[in-house]
Protein backbone atom coordinates (compact mmCIF):
# COMPACT_ATOMS: atom_id res chain seq x y z
CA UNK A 1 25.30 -0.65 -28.57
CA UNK A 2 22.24 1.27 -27.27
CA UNK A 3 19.04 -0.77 -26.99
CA UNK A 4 16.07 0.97 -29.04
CA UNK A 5 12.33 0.84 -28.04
CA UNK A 6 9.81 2.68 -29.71
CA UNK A 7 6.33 2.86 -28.32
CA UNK A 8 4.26 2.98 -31.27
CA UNK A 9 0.35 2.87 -32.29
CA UNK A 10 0.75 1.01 -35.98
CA UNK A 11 -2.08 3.36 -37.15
CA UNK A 12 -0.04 6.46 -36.32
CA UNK A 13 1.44 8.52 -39.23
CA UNK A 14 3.89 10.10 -36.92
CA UNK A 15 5.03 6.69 -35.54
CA UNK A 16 5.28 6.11 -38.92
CA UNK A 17 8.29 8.91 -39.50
CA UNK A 18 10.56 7.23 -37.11
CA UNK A 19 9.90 3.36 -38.04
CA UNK A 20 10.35 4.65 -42.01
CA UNK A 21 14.11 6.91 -40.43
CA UNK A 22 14.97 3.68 -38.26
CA UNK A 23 14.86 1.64 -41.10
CA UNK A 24 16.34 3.92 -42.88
CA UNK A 25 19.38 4.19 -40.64
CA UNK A 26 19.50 0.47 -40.08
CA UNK A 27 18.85 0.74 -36.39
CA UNK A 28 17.38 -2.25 -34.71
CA UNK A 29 14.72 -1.41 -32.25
CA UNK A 30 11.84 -3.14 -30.08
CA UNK A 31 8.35 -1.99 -31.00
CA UNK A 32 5.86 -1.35 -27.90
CA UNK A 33 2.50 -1.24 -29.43
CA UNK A 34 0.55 1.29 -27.75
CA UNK A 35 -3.43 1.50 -28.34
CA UNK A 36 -3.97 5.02 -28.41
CA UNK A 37 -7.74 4.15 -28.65
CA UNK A 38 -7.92 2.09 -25.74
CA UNK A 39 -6.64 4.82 -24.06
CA UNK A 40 -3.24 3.21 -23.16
CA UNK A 41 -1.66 6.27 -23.64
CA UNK A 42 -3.53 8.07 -20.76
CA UNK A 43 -2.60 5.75 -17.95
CA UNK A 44 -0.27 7.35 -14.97
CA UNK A 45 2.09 4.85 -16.01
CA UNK A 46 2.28 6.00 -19.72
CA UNK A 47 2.02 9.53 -18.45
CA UNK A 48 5.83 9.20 -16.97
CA UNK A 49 7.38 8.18 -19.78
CA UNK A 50 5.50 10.97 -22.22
CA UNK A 51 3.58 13.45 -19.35
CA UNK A 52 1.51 14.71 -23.00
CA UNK A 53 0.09 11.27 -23.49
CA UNK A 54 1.11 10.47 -26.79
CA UNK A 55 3.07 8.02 -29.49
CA UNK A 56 6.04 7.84 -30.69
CA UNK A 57 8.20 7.51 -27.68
CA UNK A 58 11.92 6.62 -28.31
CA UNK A 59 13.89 5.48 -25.47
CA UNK A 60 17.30 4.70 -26.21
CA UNK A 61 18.73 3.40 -23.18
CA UNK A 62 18.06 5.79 -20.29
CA UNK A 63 17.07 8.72 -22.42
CA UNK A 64 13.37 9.29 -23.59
CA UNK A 65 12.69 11.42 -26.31
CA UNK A 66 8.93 12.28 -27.05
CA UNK A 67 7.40 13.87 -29.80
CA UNK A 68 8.03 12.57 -33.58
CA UNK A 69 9.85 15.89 -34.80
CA UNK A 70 12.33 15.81 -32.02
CA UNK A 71 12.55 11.73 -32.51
CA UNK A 72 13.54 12.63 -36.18
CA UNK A 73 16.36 15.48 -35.00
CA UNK A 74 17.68 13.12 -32.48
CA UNK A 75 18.31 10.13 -34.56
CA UNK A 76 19.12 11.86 -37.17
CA UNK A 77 22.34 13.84 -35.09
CA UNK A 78 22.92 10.62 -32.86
CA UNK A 79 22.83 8.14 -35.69
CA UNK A 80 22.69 9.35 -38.89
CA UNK A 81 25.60 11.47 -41.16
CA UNK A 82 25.01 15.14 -41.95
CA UNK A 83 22.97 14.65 -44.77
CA UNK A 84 19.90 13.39 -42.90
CA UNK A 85 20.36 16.95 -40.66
CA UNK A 86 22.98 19.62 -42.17
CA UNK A 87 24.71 21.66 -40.11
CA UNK A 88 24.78 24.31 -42.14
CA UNK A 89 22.67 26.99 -40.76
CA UNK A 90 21.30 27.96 -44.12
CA UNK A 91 20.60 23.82 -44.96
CA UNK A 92 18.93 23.49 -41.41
CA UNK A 93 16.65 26.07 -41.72
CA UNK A 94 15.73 24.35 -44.82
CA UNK A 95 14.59 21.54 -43.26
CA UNK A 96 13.03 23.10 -40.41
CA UNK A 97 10.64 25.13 -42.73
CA UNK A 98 9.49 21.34 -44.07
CA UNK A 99 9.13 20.22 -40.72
CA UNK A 100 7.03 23.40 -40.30
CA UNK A 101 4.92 21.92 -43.24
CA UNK A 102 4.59 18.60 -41.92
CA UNK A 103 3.41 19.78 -38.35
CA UNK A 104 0.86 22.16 -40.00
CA UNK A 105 -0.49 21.89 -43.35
CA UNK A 106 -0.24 18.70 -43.55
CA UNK A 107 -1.01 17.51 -39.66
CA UNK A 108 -3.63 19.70 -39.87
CA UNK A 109 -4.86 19.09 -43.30
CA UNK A 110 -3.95 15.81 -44.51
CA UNK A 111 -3.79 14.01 -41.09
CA UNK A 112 -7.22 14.93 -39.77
CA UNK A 113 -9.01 14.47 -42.49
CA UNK A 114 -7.52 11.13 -42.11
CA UNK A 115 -8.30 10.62 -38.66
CA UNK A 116 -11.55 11.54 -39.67
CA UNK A 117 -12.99 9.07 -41.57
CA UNK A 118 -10.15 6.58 -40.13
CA UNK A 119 -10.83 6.86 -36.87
CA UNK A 120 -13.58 8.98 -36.22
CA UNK A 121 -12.25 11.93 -35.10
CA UNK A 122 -15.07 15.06 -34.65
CA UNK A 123 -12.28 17.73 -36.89
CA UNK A 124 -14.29 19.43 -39.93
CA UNK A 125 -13.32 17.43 -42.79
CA UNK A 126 -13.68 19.87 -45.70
CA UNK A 127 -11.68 22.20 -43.58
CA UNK A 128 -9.22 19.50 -43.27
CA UNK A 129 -9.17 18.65 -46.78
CA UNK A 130 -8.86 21.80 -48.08
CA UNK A 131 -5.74 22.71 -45.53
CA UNK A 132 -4.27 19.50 -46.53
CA UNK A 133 -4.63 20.59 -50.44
CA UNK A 134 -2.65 23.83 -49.51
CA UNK A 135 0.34 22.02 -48.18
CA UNK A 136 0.25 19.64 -51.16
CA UNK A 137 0.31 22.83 -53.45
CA UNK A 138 3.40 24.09 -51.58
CA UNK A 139 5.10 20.86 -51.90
CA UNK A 140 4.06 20.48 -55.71
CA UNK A 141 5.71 24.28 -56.40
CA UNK A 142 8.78 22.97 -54.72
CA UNK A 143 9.35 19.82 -56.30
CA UNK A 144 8.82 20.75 -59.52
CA UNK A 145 12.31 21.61 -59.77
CA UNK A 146 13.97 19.71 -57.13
CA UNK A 147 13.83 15.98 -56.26
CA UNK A 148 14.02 16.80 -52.34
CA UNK A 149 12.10 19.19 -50.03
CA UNK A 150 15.00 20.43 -48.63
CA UNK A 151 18.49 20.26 -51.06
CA UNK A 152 19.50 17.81 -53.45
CA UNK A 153 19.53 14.96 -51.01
CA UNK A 154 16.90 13.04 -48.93
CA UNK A 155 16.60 14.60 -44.94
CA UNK A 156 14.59 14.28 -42.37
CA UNK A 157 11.97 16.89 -43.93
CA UNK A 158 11.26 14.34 -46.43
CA UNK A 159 10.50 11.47 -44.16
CA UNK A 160 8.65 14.21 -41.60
CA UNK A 161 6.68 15.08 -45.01
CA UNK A 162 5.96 11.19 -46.28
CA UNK A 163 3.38 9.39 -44.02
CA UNK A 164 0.50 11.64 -44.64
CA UNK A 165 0.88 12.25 -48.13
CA UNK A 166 1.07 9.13 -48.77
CA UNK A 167 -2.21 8.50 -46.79
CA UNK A 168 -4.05 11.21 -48.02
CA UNK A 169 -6.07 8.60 -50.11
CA UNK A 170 -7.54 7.75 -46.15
CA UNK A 171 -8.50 11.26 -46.19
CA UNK A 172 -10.24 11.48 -49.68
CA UNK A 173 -7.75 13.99 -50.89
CA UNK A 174 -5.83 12.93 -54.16
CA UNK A 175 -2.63 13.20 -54.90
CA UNK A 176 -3.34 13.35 -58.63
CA UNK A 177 -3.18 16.48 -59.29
CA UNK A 178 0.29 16.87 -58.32
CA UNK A 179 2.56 15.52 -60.72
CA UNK A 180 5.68 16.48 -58.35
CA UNK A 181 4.75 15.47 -55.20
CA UNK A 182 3.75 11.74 -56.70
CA UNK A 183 7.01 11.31 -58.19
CA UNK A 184 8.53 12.47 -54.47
CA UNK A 185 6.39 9.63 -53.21
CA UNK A 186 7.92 7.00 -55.89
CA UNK A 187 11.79 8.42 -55.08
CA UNK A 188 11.09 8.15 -51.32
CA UNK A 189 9.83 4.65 -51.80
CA UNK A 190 12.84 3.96 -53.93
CA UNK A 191 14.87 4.69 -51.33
CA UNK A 192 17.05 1.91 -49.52
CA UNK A 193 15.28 0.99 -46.38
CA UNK A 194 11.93 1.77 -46.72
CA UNK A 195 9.26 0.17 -45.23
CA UNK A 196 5.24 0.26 -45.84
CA UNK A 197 2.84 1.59 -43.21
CA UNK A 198 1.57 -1.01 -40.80
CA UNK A 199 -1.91 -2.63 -41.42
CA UNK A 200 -4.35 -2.14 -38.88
């Protein structure tokens, strides 16, 4: 059995995606907290395992994946069945355009406004705010008619989608308005396996 280590900053909402999809997939792993605001991510000895200087790192044995996105596509083929990831090239393409979402409106939007007021990042918060309110209203017009981003079952694009909306409190934007993507948020954390973000 491979031996799992994520390096991980408990505050991160893309560490987040791969502790809620290792959970999810019933994968033991080690956790190697990483203070991205210590700057632990920027040593020379960080910088060879991830040369961009960032969290979540998955190393799974000898191999070292960086980058949450491609941390969600890799367990998802190596570990996970075909409904996580479809094959299909018309059902992977759907998830891809909600991993779009999730590395733009929403990273963008919902995630620095976060970081923001949660960390004190210098991003323009009613910019932020206002982006992140676009990719809930995308979400909302999707899942008013479908319990998944991406086809009738969970996938990866869900749990790509999941950390910051469900932080977008952190980020004074409410969910409230959108009926759809608050009952996504009550199936997701329905789902067997799920875990809550980290405190801290």
């Amino acid at each position: 059995m491979s031996e799992l280590k994520l390096y991980d900053y408990p505050r991160s909402g893309n560490c987040y995606k791969v502790r809620l999809l290792l959970s999810m997939l019933g994968l033991d792993y080690a956790r190697i907290d990483t203070d991205v605001l210590k700057g632990e991510t920027l040593t020379a000895e960080f910088k060879q395992i991830n040369p961009r200087g960032q969290v979540p790192v998955l190393q799974d044995d000898d191999l070292i994946v960086w980058d949450s996105m491609a941390i969600l596509v890799y367990l998802a083929r190596r570990y996970g069945d075909r409904d996580w990831l479809p094959t299909d090239p018309v059902a992977e393409a759907r998830v891809m355009q909600w991993l779009a979402v999730s590395e733009n409106e929403l990273l963008y939007g919902l995630a620095r406004a976060r970081a923001t007021l949660v960390l004190g990042r210098p991003f323009n918060l009613a910019q932020c705010q206002q982006d992140g309110r676009a990719g809930l209203a995308v979400m909302e017009g999707r899942l008013a008619d479908v319990d998944w981003l991406a086809g009738g079952n969970v996938t990866i694009a869900d749990i790509a989608c999941y950390p910051y909306v469900s932080l977008a409190s952190e980020g004074e934007v409410s969910v409230q308005p959108y009926p759809a993507v608050r009952g996504w948020l009550e199936r997701t954390e329905a789902l067997p396996g799920w875990v809550p973000f980290l405190p801290g």
